[in-house]
C-alpha atoms as a PDB file:
ATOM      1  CA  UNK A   1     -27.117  -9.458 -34.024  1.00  0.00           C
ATOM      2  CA  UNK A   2     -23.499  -8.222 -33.635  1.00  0.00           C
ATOM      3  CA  UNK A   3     -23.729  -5.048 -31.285  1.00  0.00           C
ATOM      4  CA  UNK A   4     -20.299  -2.777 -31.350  1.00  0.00           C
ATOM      5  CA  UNK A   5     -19.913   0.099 -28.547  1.00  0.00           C
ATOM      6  CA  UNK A   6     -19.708   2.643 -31.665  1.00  0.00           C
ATOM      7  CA  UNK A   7     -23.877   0.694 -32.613  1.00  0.00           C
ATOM      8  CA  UNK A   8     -24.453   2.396 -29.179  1.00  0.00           C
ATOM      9  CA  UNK A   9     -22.783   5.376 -28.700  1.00  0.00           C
ATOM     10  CA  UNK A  10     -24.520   6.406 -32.703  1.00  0.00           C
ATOM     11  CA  UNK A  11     -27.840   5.950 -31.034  1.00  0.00           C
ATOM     12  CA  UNK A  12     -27.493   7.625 -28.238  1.00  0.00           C
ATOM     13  CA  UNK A  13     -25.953  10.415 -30.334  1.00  0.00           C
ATOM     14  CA  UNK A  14     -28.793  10.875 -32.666  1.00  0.00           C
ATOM     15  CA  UNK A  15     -31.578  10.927 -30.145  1.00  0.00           C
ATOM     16  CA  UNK A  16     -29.607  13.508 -28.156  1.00  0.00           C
ATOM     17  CA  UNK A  17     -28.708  15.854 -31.339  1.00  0.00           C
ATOM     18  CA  UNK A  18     -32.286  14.608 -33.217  1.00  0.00           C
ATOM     19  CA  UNK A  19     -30.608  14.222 -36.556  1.00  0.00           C
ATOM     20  CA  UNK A  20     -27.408  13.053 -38.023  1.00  0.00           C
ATOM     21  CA  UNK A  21     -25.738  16.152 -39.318  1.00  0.00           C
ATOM     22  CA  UNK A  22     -25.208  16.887 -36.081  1.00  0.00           C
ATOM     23  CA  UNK A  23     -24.828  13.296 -34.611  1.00  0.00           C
ATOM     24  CA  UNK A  24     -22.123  12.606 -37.395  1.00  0.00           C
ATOM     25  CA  UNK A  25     -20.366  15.957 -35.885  1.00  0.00           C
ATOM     26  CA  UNK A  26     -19.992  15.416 -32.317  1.00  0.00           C
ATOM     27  CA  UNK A  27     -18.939  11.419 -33.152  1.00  0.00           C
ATOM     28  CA  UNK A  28     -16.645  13.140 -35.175  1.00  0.00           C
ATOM     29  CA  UNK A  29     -17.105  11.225 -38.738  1.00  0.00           C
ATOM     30  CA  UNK A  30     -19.119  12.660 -41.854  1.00  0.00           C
ATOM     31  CA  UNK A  31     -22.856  12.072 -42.132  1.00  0.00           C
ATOM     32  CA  UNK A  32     -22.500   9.483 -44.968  1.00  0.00           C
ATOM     33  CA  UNK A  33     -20.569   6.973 -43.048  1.00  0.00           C
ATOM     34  CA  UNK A  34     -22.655   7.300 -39.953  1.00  0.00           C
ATOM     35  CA  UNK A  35     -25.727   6.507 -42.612  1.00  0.00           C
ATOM     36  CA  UNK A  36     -24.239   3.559 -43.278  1.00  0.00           C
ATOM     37  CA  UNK A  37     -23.453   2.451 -39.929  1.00  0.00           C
ATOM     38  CA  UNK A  38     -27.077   2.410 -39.019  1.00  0.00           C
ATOM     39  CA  UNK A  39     -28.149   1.023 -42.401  1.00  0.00           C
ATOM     40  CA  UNK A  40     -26.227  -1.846 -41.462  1.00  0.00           C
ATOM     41  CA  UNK A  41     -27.183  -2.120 -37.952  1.00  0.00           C
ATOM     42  CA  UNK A  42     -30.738  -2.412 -39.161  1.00  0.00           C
ATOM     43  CA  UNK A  43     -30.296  -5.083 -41.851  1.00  0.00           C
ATOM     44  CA  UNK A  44     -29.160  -6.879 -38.582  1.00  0.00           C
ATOM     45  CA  UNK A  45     -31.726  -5.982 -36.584  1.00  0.00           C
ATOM     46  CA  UNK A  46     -34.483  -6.260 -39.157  1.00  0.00           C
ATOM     47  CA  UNK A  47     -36.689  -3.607 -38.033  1.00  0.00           C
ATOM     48  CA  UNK A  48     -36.004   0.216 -38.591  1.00  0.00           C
ATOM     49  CA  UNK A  49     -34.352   1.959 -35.954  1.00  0.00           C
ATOM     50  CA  UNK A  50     -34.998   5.462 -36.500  1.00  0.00           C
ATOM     51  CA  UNK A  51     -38.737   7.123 -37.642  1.00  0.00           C
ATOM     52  CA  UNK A  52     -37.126   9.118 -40.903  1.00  0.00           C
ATOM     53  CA  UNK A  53     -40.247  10.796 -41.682  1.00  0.00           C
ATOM     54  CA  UNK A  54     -40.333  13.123 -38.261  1.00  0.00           C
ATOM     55  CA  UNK A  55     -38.705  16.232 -37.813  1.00  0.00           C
ATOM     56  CA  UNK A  56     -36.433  15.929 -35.785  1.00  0.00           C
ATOM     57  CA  UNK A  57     -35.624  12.488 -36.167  1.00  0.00           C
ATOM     58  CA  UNK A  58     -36.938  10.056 -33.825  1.00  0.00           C
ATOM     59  CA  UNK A  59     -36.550   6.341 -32.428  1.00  0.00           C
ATOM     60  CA  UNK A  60     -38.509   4.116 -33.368  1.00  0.00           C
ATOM     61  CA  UNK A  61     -40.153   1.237 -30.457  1.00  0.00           C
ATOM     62  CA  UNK A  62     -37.122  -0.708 -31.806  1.00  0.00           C
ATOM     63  CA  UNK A  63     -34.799   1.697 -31.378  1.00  0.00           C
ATOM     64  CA  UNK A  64     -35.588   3.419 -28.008  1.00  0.00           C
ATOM     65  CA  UNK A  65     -35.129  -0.114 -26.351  1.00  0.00           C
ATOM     66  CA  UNK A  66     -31.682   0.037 -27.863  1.00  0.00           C
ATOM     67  CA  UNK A  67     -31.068   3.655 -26.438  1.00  0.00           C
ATOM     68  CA  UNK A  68     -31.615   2.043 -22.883  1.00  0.00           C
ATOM     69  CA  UNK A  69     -29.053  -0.619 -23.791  1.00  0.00           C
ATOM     70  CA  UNK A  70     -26.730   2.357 -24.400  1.00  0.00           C
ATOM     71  CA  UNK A  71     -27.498   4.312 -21.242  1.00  0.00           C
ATOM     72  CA  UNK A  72     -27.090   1.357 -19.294  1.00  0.00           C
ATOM     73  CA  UNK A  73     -23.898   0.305 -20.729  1.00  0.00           C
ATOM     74  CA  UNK A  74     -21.771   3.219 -22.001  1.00  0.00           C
ATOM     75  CA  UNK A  75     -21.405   4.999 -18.313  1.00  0.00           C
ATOM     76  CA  UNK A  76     -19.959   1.661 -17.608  1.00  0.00           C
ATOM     77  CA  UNK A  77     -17.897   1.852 -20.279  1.00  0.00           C
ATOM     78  CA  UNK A  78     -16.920   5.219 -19.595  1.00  0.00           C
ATOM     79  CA  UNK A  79     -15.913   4.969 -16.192  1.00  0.00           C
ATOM     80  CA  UNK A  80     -14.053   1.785 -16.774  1.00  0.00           C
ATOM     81  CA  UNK A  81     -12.415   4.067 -19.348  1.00  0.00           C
ATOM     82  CA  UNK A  82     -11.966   6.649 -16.887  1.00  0.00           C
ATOM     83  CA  UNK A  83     -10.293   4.331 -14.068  1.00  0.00           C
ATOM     84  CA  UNK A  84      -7.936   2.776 -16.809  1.00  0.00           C
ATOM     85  CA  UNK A  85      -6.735   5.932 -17.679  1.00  0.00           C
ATOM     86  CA  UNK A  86      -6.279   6.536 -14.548  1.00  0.00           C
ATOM     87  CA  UNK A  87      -4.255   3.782 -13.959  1.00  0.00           C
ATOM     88  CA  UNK A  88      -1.899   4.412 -16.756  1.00  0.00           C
ATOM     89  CA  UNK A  89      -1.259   7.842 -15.132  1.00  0.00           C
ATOM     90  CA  UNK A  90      -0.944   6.386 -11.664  1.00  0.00           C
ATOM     91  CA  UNK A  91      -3.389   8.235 -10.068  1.00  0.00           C
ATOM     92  CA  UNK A  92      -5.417   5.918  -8.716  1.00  0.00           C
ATOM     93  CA  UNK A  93      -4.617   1.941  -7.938  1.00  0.00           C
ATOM     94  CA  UNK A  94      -3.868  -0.425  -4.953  1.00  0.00           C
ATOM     95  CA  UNK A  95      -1.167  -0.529  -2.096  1.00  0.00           C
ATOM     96  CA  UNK A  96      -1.384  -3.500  -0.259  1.00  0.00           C
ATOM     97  CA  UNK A  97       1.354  -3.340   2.522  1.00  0.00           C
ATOM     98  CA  UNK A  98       3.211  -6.604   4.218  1.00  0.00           C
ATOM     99  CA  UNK A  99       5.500  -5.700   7.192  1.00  0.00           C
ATOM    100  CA  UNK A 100       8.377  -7.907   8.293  1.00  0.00           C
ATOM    101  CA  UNK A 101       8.834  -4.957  10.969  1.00  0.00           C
ATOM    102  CA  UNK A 102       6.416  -5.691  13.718  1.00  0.00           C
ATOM    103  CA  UNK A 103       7.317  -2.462  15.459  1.00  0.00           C
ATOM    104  CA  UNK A 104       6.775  -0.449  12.128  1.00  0.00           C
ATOM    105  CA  UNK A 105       2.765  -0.391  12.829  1.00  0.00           C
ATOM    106  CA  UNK A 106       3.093   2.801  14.636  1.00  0.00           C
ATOM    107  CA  UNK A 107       5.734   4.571  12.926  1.00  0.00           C
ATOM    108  CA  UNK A 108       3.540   3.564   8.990  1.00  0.00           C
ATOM    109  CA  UNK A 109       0.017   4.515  10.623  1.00  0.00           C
ATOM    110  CA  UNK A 110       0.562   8.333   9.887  1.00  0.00           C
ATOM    111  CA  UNK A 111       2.254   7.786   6.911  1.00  0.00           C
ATOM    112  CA  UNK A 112      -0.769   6.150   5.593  1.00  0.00           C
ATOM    113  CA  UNK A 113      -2.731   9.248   7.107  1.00  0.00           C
ATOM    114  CA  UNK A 114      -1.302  11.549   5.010  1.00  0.00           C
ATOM    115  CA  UNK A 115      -1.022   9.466   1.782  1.00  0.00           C
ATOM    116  CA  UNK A 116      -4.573   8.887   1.858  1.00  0.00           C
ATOM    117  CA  UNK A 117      -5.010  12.901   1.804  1.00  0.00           C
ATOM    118  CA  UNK A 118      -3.209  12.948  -1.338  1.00  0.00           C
ATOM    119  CA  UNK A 119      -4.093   9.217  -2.914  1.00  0.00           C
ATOM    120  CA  UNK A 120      -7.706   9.391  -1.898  1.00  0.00           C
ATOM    121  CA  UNK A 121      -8.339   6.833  -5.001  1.00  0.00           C
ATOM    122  CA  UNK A 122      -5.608   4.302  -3.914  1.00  0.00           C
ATOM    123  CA  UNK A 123      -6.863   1.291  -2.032  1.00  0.00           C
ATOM    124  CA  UNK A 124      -4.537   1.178   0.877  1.00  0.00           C
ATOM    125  CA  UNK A 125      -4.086  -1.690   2.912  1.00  0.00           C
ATOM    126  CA  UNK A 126      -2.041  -3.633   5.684  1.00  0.00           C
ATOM    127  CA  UNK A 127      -1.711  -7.281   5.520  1.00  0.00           C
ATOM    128  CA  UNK A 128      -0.250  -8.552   8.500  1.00  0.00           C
ATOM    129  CA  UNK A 129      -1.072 -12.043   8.218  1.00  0.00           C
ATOM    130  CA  UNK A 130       1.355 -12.276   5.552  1.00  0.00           C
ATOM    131  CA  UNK A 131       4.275 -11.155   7.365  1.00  0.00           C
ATOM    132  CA  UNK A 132       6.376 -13.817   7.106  1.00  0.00           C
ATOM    133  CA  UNK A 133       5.494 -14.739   3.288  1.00  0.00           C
ATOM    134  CA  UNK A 134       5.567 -11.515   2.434  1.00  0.00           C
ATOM    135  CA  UNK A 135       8.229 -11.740  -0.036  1.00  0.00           C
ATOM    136  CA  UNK A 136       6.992 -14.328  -2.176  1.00  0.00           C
ATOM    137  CA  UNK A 137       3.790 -12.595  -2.162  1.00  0.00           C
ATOM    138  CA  UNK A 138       4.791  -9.389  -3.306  1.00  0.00           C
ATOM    139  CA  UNK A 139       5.994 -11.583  -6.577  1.00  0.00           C
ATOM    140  CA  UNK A 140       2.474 -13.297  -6.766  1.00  0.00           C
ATOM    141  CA  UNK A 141       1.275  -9.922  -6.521  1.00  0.00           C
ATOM    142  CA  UNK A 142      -1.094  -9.897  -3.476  1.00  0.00           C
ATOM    143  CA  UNK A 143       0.976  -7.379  -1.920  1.00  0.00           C
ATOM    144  CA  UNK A 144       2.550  -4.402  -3.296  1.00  0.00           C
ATOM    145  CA  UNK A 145       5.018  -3.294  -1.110  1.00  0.00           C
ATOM    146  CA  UNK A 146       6.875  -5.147   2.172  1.00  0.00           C
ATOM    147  CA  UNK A 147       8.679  -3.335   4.692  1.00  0.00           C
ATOM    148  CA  UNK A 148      11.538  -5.431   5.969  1.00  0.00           C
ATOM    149  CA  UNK A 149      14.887  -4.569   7.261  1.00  0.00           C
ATOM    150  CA  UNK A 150      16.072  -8.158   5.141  1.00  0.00           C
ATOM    151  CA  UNK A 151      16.909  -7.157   1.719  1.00  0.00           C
ATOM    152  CA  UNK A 152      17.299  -9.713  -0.870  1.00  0.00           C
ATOM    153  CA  UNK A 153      18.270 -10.465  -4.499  1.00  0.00           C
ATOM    154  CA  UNK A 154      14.755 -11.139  -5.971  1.00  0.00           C
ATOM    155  CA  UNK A 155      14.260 -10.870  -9.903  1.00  0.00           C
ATOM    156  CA  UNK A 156      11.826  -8.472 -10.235  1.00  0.00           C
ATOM    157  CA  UNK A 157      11.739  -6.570  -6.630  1.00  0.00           C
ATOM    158  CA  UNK A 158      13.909  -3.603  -5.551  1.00  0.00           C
ATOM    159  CA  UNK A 159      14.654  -2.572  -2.186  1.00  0.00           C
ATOM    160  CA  UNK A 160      13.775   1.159  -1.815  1.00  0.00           C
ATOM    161  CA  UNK A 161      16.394   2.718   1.180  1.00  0.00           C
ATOM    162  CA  UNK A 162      13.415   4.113   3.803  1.00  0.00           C
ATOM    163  CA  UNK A 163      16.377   4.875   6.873  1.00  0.00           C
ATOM    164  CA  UNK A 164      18.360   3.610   9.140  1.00  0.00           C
ATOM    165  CA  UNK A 165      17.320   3.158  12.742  1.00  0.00           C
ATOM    166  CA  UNK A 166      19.260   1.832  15.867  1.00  0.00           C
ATOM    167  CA  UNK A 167      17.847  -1.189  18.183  1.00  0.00           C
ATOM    168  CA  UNK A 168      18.130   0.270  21.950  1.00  0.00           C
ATOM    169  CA  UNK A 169      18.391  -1.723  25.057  1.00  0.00           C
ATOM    170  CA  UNK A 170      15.599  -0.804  27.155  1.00  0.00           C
ATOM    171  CA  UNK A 171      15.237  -1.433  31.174  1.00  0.00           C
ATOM    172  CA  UNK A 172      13.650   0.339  33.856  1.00  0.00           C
ATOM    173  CA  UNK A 173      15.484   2.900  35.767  1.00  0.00           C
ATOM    174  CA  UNK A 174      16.118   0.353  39.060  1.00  0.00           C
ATOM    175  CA  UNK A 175      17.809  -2.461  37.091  1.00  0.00           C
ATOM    176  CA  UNK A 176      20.836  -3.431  37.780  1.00  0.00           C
ATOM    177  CA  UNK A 177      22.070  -3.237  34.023  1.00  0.00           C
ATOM    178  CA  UNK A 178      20.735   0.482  34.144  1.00  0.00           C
ATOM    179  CA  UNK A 179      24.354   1.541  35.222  1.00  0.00           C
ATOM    180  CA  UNK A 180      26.141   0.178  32.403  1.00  0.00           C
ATOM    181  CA  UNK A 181      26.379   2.819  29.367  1.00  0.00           C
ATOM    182  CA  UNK A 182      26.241  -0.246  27.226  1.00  0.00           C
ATOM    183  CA  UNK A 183      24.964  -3.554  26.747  1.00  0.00           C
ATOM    184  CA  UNK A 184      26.858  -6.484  25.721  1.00  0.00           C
ATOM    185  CA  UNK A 185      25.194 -10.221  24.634  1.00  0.00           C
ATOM    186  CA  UNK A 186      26.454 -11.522  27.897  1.00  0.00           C
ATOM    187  CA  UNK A 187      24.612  -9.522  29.942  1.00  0.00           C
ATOM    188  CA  UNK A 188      21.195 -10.981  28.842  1.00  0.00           C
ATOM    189  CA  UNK A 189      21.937 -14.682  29.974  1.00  0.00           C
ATOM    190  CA  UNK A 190      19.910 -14.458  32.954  1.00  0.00           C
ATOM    191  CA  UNK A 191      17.618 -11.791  32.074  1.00  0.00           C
ATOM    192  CA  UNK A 192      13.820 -12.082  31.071  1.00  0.00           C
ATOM    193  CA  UNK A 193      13.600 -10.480  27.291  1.00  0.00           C
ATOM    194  CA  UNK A 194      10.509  -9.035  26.471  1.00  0.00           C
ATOM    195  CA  UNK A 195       9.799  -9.171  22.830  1.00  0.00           C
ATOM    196  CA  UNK A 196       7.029  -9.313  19.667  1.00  0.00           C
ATOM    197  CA  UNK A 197       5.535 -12.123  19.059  1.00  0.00           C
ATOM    198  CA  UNK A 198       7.543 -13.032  15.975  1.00  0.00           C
ATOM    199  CA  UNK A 199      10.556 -16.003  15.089  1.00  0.00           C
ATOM    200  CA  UNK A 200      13.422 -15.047  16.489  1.00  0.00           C
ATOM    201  CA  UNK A 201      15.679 -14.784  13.200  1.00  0.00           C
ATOM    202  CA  UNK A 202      13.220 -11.653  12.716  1.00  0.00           C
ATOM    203  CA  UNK A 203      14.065  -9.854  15.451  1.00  0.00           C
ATOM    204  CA  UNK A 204      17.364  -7.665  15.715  1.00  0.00           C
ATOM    205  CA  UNK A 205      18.498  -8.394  19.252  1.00  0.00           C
ATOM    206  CA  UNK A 206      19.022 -11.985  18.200  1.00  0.00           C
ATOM    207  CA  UNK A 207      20.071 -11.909  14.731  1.00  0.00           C
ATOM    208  CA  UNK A 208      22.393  -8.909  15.114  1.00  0.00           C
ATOM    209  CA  UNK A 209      23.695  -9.705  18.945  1.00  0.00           C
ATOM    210  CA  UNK A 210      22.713 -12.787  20.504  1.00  0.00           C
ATOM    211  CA  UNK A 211      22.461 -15.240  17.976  1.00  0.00           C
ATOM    212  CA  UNK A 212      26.135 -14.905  16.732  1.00  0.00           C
ATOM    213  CA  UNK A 213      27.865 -14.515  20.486  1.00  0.00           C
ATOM    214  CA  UNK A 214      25.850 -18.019  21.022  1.00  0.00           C
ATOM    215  CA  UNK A 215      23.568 -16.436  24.081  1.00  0.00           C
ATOM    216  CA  UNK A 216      19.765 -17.040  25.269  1.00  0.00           C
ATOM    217  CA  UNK A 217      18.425 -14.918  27.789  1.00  0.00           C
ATOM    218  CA  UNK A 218      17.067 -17.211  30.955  1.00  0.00           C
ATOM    219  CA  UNK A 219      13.452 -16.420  29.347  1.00  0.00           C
ATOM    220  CA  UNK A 220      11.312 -14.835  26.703  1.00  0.00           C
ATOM    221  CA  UNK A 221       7.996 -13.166  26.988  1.00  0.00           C
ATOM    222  CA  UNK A 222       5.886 -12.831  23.685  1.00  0.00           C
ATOM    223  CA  UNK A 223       4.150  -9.261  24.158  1.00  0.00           C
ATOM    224  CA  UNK A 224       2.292  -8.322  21.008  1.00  0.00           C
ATOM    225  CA  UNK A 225       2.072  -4.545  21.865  1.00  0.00           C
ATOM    226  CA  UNK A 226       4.622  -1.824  22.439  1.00  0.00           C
ATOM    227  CA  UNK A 227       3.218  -0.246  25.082  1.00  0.00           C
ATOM    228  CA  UNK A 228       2.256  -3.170  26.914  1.00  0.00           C
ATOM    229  CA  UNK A 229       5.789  -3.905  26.864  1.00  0.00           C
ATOM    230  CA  UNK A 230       6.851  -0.341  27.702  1.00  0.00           C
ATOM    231  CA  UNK A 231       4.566  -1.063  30.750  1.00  0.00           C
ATOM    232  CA  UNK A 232       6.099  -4.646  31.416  1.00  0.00           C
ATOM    233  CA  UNK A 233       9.860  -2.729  31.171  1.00  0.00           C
ATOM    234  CA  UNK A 234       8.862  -0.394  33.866  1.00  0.00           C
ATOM    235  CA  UNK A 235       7.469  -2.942  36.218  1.00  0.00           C
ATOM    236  CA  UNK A 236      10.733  -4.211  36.244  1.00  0.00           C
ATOM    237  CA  UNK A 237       9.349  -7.677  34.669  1.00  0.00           C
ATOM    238  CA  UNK A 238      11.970  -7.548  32.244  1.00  0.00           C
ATOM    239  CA  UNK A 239      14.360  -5.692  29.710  1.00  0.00           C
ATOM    240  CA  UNK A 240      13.758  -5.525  26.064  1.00  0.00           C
ATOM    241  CA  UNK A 241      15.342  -4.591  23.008  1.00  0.00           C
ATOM    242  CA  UNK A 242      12.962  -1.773  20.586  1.00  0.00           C
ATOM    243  CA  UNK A 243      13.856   0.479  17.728  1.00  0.00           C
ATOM    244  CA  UNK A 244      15.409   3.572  18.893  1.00  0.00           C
ATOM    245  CA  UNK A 245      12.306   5.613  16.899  1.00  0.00           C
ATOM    246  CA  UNK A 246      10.099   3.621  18.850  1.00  0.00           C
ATOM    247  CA  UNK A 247      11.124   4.526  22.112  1.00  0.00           C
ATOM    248  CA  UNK A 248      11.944   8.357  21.383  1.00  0.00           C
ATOM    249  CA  UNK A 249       9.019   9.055  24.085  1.00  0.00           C
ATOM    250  CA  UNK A 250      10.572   7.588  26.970  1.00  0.00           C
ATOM    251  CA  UNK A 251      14.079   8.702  26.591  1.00  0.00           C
ATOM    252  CA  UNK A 252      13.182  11.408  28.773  1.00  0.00           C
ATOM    253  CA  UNK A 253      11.181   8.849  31.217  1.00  0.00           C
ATOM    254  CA  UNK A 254      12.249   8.446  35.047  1.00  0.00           C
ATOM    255  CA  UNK A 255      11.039   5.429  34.789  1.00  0.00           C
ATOM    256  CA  UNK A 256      12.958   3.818  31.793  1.00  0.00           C
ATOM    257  CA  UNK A 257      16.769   3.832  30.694  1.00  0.00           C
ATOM    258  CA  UNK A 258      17.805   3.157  27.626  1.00  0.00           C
ATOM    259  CA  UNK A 259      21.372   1.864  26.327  1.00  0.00           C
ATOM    260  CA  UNK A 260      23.133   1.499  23.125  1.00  0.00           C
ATOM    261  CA  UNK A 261      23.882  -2.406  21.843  1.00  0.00           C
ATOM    262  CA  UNK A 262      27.667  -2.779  22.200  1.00  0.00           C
ATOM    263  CA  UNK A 263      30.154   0.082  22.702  1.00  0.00           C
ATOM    264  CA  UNK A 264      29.524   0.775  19.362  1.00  0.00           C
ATOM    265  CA  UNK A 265      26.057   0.702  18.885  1.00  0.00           C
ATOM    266  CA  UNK A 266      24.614  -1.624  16.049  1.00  0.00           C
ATOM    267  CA  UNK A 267      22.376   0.410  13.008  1.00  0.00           C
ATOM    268  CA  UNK A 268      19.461  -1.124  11.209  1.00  0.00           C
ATOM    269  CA  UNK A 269      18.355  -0.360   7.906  1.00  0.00           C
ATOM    270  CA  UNK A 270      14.287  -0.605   6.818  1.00  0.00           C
ATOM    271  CA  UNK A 271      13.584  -0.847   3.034  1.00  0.00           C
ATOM    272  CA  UNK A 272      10.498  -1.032   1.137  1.00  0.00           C
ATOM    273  CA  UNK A 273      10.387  -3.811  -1.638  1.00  0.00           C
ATOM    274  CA  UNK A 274       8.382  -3.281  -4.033  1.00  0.00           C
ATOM    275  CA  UNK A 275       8.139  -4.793  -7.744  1.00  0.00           C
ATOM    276  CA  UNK A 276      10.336  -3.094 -10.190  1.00  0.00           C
ATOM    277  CA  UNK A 277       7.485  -2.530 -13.038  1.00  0.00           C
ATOM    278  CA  UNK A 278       5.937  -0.533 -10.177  1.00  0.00           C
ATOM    279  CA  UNK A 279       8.529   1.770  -8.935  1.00  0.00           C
ATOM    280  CA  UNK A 280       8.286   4.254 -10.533  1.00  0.00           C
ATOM    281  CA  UNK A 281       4.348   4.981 -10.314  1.00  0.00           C
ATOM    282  CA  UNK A 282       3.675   8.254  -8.804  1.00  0.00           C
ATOM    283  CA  UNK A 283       1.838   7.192  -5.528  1.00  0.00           C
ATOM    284  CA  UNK A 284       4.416   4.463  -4.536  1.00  0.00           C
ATOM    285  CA  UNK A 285       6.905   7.151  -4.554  1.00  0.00           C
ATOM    286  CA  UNK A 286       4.894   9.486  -3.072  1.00  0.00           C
ATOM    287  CA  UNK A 287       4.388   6.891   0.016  1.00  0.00           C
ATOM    288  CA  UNK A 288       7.902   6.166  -0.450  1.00  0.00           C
ATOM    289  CA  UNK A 289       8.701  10.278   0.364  1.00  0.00           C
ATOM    290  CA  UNK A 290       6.494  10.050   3.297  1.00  0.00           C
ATOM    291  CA  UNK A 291       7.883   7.033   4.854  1.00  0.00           C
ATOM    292  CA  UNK A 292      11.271   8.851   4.748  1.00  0.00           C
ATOM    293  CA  UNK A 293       9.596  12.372   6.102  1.00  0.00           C
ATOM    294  CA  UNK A 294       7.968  11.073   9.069  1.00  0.00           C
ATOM    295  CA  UNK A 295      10.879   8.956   9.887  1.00  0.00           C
ATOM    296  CA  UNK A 296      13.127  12.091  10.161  1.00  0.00           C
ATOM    297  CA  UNK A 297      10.262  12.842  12.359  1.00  0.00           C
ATOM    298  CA  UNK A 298      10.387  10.527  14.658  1.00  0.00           C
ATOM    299  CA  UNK A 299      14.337  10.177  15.027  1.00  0.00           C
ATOM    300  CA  UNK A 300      14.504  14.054  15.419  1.00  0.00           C
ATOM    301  CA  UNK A 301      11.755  14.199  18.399  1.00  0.00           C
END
């Protein structure tokens, strides 16, 4: 027995209507056809479907099991109907988010907050384990957008401008670099740096500074939290190098100082990459927007 959506949606219309003037209105096709639809459905079947001889019509034994097959399937149907369209409109679908900025935790967190206000049927997500493959995986789609400050020429991905952001020197107050108004690669020879966790070609103080002057500092102390280091910077256990947004609260700090890279300062830009088939969907701009807004934020407190 061959069993069509339109089998199930035509019984389900004439038990709700009780007859098939009315059924063959609201499925929108004349009365004759819809006669022949369930003539045909019960030559497959082999058993009558409907009770003709009752005003208003009725189901048969046959047929009412065949009107819980339709209320059991078509809200299925319709919903998955419902979410497609959905999709197509871009109100609803999935942001899974790689960072190659391990700093960028706290500065995405309320960006997330409000996106979810607005996006409430998006499936957000941050995917941190896949930092450093992020790339790749944003082209096997199991992420949807990476924020890295590493653009590349990828078929397929664009690099969405987010802003640009300075890497500080950071020290606390009693240092002896705390007098200079700048810092220079030398000067972290014989220093302990304090930095994330992460390969140094990922993190700007080498690959913008140190790395091409040909310096190491005398040591380097994985922290994996900001504030830990914060609290590491003003115990005088070392100096590290942060985003400028990320230490906007303790520019005003007795206990820290903070110092431009070089006399002219070195600027960072963060991007989001994010397939180009999906740019243009209305909630990856939308996050895009917010990114941007709560980065003027942060550089303006």
């Amino acid at each position: 027995m061959h069993i069509e959506f339109r089998h199930l949606r035509t019984i389900k219309a004439i038990h709700d209507f009780g007859g098939l003037a009315r059924a063959a209105e609201q499925l929108n096709i004349t009365q004759s056809a819809l006669s022949h639809q369930i003539k045909g459905l019960e030559d497959q079947a082999g058993v009558e479907l409907f009770i003709r001889r009752s005003k208003p019509m009725k189901l048969s034994p046959a047929g009412l099991r065949l009107l819980r097959l339709a209320e059991q399937i078509l809200p299925q149907v319709e919903a998955m109907e419902a979410e497609f369209s959905a999709l197509r409109s871009g109100e609803t679908g999935r942001m899974h988010i790689a960072i190659e900025c391990h700093a960028c935790f706290e500065w995405l967190f309320p960006v997330l907050e409000a996106f979810r206000k607005t996006w409430p049927d998006v499936d957000v997500d941050i995917r941190p384990g896949l930092a450093f493959d992020a790339l790749p995986a944003l082209q096997k789609e199991e992420v949807d957008l990476v924020v890295s400050s590493d653009p590349e020429d990828i078929a397929g991905v664009e690099f969405v401008e987010l802003f640009d952001y300075a890497p500080v020197f950071v020290a606390a107050s009693q240092h002896p670099l705390a007098s200079k108004p700048y810092i220079e690669a030398e000067d972290f020879r014989d220093q302990t740096l304090i930095t994330y966790p992460v390969e140094r070609s990922r993190l700007d103080v080498f690959s913008q500074l140190l790395t091409p002057a040909g310096v190491s500092p005398k040591a380097l102390r994985p922290v994996e939290l900001t504030a830990v280091i914060l609290l590491l910077v003003a115990s005088n256990r070392g100096i590290s190098v942060l985003p400028d947004w990320v230490v906007r609260e303790v520019k005003y700090s007795s206990d820290y100082v903070t110092r431009p890279l070089t006399r002219d300062g070195i600027t960072r830009r963060l991007y989001a990459a994010v397939r180009s088939d999906d740019r243009e969907k209305p909630f990856v701009k939308e996050l895009i927007s917010l990114a941007r807004q709560e980065a003027r934020k942060l550089q303006s407190a």
